[in-house]
Protein backbone atom coordinates (compact mmCIF):
# COMPACT_ATOMS: atom_id res chain seq x y z
CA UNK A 1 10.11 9.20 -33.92
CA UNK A 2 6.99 10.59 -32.23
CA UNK A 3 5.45 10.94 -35.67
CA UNK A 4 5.91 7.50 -36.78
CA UNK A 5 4.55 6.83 -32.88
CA UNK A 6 1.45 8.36 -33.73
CA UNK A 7 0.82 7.18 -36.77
CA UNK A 8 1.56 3.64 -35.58
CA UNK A 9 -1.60 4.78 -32.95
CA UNK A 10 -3.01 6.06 -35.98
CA UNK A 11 -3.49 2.73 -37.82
CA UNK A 12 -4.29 0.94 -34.12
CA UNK A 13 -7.10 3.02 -33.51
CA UNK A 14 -8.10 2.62 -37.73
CA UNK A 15 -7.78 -0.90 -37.37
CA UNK A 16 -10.11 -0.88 -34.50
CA UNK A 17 -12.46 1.29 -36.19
CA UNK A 18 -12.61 -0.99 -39.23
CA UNK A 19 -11.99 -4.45 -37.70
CA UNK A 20 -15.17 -3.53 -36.07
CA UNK A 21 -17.41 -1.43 -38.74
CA UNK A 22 -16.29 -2.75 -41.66
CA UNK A 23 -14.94 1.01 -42.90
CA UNK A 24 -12.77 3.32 -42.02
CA UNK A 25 -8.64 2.18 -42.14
CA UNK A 26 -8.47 3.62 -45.69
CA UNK A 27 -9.46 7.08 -44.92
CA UNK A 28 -8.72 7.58 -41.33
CA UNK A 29 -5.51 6.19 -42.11
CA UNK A 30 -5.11 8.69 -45.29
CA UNK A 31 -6.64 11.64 -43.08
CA UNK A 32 -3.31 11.23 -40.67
CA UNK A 33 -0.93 10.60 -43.00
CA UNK A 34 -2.14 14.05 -45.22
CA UNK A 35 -2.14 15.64 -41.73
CA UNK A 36 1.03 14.49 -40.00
CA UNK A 37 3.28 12.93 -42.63
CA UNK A 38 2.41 16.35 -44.98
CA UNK A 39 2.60 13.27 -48.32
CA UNK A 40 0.75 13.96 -51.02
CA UNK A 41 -2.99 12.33 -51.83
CA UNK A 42 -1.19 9.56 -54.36
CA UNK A 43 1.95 8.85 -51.58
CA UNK A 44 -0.62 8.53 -48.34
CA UNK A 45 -2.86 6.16 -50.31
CA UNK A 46 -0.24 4.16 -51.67
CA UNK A 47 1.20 3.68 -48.16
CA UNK A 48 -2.16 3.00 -46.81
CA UNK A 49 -2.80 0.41 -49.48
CA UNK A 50 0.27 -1.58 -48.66
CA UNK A 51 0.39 -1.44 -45.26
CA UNK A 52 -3.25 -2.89 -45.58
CA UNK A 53 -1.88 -5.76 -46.96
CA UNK A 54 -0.68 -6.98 -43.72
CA UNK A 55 -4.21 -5.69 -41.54
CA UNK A 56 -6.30 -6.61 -44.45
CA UNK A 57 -4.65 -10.30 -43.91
CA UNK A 58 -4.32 -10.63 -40.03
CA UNK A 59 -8.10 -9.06 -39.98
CA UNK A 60 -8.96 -12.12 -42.18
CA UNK A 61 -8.22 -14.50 -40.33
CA UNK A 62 -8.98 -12.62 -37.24
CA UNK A 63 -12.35 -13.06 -39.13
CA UNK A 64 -12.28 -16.51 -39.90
CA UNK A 65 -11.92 -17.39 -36.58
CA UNK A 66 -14.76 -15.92 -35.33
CA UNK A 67 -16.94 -17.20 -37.90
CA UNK A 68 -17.64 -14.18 -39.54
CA UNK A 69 -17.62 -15.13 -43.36
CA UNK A 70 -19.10 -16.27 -46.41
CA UNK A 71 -16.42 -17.04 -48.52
CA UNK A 72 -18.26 -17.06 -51.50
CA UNK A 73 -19.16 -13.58 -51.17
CA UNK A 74 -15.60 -12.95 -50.65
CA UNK A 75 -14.79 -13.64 -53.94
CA UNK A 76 -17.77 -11.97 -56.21
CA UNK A 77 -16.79 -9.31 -53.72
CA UNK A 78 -13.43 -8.65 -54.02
CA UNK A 79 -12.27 -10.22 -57.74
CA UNK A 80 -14.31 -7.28 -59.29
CA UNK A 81 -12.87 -4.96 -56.17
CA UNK A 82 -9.14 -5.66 -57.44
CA UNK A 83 -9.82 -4.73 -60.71
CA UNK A 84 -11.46 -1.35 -59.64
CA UNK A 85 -8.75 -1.37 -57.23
CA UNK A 86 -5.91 -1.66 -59.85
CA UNK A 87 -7.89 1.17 -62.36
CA UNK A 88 -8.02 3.50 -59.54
CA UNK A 89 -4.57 3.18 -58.68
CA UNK A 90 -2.96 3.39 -61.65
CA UNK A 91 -5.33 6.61 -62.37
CA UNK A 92 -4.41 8.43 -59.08
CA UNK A 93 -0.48 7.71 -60.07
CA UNK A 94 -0.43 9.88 -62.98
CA UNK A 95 -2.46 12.34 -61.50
CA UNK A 96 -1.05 15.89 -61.00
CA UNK A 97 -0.74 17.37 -57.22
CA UNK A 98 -3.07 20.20 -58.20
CA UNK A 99 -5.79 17.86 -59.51
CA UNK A 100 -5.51 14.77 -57.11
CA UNK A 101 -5.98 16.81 -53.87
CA UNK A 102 -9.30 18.20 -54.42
CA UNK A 103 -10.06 14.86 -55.99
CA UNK A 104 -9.55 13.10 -52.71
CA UNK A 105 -10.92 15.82 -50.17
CA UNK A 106 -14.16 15.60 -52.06
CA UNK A 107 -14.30 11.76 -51.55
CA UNK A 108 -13.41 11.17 -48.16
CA UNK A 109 -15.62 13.85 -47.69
CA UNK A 110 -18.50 12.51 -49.42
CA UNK A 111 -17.69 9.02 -47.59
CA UNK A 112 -17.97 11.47 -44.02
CA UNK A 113 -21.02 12.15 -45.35
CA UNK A 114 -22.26 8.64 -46.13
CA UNK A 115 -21.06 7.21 -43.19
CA UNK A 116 -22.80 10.24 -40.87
CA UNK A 117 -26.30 9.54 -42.64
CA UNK A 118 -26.16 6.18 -42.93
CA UNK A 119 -25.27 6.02 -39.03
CA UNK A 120 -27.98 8.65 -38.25
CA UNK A 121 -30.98 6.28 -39.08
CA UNK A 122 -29.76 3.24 -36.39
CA UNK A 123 -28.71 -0.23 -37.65
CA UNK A 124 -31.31 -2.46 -38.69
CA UNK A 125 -30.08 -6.00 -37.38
CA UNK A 126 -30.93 -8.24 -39.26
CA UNK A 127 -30.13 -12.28 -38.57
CA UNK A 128 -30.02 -13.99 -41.96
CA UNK A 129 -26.32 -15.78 -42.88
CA UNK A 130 -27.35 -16.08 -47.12
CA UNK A 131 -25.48 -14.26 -49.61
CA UNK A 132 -26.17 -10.59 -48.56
CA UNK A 133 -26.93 -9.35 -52.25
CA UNK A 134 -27.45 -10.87 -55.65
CA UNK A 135 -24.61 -11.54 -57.57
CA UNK A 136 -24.64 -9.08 -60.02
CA UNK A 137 -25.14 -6.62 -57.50
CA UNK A 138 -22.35 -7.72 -55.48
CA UNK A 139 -20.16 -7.53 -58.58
CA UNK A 140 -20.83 -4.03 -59.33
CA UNK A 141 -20.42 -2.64 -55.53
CA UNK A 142 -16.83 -4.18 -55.76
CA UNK A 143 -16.01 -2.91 -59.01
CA UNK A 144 -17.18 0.68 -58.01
CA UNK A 145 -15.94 0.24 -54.03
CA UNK A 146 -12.35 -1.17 -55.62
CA UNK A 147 -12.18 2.13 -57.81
CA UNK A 148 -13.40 4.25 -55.17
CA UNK A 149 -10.79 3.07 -52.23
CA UNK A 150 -7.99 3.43 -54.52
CA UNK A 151 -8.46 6.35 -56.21
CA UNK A 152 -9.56 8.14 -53.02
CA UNK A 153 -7.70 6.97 -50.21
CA UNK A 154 -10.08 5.21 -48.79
CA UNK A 155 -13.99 4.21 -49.15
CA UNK A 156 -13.73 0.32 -49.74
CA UNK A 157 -15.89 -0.04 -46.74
CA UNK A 158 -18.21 2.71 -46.45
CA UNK A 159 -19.08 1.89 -50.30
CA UNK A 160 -19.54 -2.12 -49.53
CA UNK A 161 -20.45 -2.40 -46.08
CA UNK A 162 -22.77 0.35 -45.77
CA UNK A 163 -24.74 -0.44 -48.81
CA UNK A 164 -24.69 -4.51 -47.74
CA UNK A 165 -26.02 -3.61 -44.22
CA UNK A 166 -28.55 -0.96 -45.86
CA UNK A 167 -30.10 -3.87 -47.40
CA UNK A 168 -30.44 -5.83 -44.11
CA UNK A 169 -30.34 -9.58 -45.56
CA UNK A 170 -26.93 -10.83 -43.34
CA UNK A 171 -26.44 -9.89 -39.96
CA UNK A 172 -23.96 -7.34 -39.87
CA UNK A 173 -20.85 -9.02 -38.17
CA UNK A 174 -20.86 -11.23 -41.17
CA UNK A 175 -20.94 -8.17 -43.50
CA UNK A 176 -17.86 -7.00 -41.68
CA UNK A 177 -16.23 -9.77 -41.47
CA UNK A 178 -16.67 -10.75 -45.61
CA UNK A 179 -15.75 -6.99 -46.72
CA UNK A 180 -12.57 -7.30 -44.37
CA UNK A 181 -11.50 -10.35 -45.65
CA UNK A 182 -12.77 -9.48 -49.50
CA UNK A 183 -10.30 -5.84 -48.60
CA UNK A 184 -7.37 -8.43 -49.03
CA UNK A 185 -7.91 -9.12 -52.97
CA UNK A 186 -8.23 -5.36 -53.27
CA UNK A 187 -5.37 -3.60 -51.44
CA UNK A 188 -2.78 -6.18 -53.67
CA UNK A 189 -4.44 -5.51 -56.72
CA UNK A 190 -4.22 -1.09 -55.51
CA UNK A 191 -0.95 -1.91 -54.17
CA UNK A 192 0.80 -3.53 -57.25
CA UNK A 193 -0.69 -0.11 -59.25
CA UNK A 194 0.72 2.14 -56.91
CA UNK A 195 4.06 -0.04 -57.01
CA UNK A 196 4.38 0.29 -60.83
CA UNK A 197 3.37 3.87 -60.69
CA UNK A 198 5.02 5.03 -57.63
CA UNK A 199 7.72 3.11 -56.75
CA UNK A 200 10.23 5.17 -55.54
CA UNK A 201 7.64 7.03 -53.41
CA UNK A 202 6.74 3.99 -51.69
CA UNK A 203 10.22 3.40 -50.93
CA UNK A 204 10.94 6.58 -49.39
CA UNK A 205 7.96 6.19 -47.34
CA UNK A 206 8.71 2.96 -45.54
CA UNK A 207 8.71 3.28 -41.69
CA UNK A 208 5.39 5.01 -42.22
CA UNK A 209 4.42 2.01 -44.47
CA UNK A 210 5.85 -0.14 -41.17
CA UNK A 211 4.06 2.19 -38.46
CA UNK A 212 0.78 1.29 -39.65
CA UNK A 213 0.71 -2.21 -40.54
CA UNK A 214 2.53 -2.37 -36.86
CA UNK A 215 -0.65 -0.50 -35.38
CA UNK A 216 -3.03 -1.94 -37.42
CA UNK A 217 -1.92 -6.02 -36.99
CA UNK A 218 -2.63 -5.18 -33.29
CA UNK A 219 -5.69 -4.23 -33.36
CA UNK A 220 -7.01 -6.74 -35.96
CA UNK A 221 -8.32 -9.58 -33.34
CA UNK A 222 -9.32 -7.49 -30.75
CA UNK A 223 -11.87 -5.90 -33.52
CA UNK A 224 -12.82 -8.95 -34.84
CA UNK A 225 -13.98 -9.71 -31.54
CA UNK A 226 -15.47 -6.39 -30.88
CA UNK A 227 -17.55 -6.63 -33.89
CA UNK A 228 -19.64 -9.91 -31.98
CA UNK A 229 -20.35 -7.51 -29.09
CA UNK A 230 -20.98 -3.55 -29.60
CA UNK A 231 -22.89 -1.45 -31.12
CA UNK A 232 -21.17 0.33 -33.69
CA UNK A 233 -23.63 3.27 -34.68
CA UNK A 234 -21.51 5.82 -32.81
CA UNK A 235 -18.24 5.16 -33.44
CA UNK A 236 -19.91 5.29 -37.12
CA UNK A 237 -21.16 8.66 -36.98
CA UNK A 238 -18.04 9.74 -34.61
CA UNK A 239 -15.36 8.68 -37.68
CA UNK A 240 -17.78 9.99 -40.66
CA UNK A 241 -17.99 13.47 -38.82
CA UNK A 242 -14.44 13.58 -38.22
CA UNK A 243 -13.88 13.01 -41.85
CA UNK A 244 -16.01 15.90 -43.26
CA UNK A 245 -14.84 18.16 -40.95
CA UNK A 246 -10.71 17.66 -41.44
CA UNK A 247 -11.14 17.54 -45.30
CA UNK A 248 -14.33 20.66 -45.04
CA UNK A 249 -11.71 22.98 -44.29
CA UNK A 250 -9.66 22.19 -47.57
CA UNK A 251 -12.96 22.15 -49.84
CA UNK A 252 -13.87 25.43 -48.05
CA UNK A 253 -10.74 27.05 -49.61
CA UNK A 254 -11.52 26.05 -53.33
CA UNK A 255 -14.97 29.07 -52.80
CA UNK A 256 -12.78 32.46 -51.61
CA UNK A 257 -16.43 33.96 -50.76
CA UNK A 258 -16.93 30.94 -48.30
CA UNK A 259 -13.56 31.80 -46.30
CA UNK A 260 -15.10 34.20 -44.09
CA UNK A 261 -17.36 31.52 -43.20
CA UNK A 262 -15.01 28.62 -42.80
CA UNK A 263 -15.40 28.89 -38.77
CA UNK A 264 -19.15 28.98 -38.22
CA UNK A 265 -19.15 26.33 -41.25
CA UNK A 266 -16.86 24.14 -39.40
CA UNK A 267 -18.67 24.13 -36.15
CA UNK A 268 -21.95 23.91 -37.47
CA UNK A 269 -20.82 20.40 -39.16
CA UNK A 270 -19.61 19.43 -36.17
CA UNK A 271 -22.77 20.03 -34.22
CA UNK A 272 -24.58 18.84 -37.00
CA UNK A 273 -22.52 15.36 -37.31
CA UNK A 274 -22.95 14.79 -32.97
CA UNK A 275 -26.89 15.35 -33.15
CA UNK A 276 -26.80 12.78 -35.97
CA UNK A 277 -24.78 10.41 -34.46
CA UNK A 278 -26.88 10.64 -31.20
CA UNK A 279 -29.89 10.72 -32.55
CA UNK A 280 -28.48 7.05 -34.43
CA UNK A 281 -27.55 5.43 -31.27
CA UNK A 282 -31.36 6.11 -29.85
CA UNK A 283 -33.12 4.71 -32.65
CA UNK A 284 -30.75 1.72 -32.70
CA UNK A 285 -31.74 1.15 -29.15
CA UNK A 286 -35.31 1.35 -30.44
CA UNK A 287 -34.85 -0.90 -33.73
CA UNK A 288 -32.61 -3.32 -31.10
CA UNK A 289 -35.39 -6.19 -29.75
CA UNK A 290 -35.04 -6.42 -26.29
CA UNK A 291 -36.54 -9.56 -24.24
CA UNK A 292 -38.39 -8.34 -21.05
CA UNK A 293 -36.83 -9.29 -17.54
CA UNK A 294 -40.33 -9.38 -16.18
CA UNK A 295 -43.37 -7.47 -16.88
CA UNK A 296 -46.74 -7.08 -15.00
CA UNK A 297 -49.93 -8.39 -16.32
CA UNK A 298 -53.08 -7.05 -14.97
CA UNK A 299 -55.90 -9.37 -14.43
CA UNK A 300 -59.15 -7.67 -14.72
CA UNK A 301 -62.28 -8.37 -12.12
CA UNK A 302 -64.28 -10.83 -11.82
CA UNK A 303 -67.94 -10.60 -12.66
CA UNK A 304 -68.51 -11.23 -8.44
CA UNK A 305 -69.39 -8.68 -6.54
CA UNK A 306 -66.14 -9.09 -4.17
CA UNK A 307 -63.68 -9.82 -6.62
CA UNK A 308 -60.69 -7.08 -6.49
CA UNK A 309 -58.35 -6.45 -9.44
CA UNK A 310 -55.08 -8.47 -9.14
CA UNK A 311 -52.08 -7.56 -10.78
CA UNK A 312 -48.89 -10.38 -11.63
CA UNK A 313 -45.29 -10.49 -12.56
CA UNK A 314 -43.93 -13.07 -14.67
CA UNK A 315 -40.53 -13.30 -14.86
């Protein structure tokens, strides 16, 4: 019971993460089910995958409410997402244990990555509400994200949203708001994959299945309200660091001359991913326009002989 208690926290606190960022259920949510539940890479991403069909849907319309989408972008989004979605499922099903593991550790690991770097350089806010990328591009970056989330675990988000924001044509709550809704198409098209492949898995992982959709529909209109007020560029950098260093640890093993150095590797990531993430939040303060309360404007003298400088405030 206190497993299925945290991992219903789990997928509250994932929920929040992505509600709000636009990334992160898929693999945080895989991270605590490889770590708590001890499942398998193909097991914790198929229960991920359908428990995201109720947060995908409640973060939707969480969405919708707040007038945070462009539902035309939802659907070159997330038509060619299902169909990566569906490939990457029915790939990771007939998967070996011995392959699939390193498979996945190297891709939520690379997504740490992504999300640490692409965090580290502050958000560029832009205000625009057109489509955020051209059609063709948007096609591909679902096909690939689709693939990506299924086959790995996670990464629907930190593929999409991440490269949509990078470009810096929509204001980012909308991103977030389209690639949460557009997650819907692809977690059914993963999920009926995983259910042909894996059925009898999925059934013996149920309450799990039921913990984090519990969790996760919780959280889903707080964070779609969140998204319209905070700053995301640490919790960004916080979740990407926490990624590579849980699945570091793993990859570490695979290179028996690293192991003496799995400790001082570990904590230099760490350190590494904090700077990064701090060094993010300042220059998002910097890139963030801020209008002046009141400034003072000095008036310079006079040619007279008597005139004094004068100095006002405008408010």
């Amino acid at each position: 019971m206190n497993k299925l208690l945290l991992i219903a926290l789990g997928g509250l606190l994932a929920q929040l993460v992505d509600g709000s960022l636009g990334m992160g259920f898929g693999a945080t949510s895989s991270t605590l089910l490889l770590a708590l539940a001890a499942m398998n890479p193909a097991s914790a991403s198929a229960v991920v995958h359908v428990a995201e069909l109720g947060t995908t849907l409640a973060s939707g319309v969480s969405h919708w409410r707040f007038n945070n989408i462009d539902w035309k972008v939802v659907l070159r989004l997330g038509l060619p997402g299902a169909v990566g979605a569906f490939a990457g499922a029915t790939l990771l099903s007939n998967l070996s244990l011995a392959t699939a593991k390193p498979v996945m550790a190297t891709i939520l690991t690379l997504i740490g990555i992504n999300l640490v770097l692409r965090f580290s350089t502050g958000r560029r806010t832009a205000r625009g509400t057109g489509a955020p990328a051209t059609p063709r591009t948007l096609s591909f970056l679902g096909l690939f994200g689709g693939f990506v989330d299924a086959a790995g675990g996670g990464g629907w988000g930190p593929v999409t949203s991440s490269t949509l924001m990078s470009i810096g044509k929509t204001e980012p709550r909308r991103i977030v708001g389209t690639v949460n809704t557009a997650e819907f198409l692809v977690t059914l098209a993963a999920s009926l994959g995983f259910v042909l492949g894996m059925w009898q898995e999925l059934t013996e992982h149920l309450l799990p299945v039921l913990a984090l959709l519990a969790g996760g529909v919780l959280a889903a209109p707080f964070a779609a309200w969140l998204v319209t007020r905070i700053n995301p560029t640490a919790l960004g950098g916080f979740v990407g660091t926490c990624l590579v260093v849980t699945h570091l640890p793993y990859l570490i093993g695979l290179a028996p001359a690293l192991a003496p150095y799995s400790l001082p590797l570990i904590l230099a990531t760490a350190l590494t991913g904090l700077f990064l993430s701090v060094r993010g939040v300042l220059r998002s303060r910097q890139l963030t326009p801020r209008r002046p309360t009141g400034y003072q404007e000095t008036v310079p003298p006079s040619i007279h002989p008597l005139a004094t400088s004068t100095t006002h405030t405008k408010d």
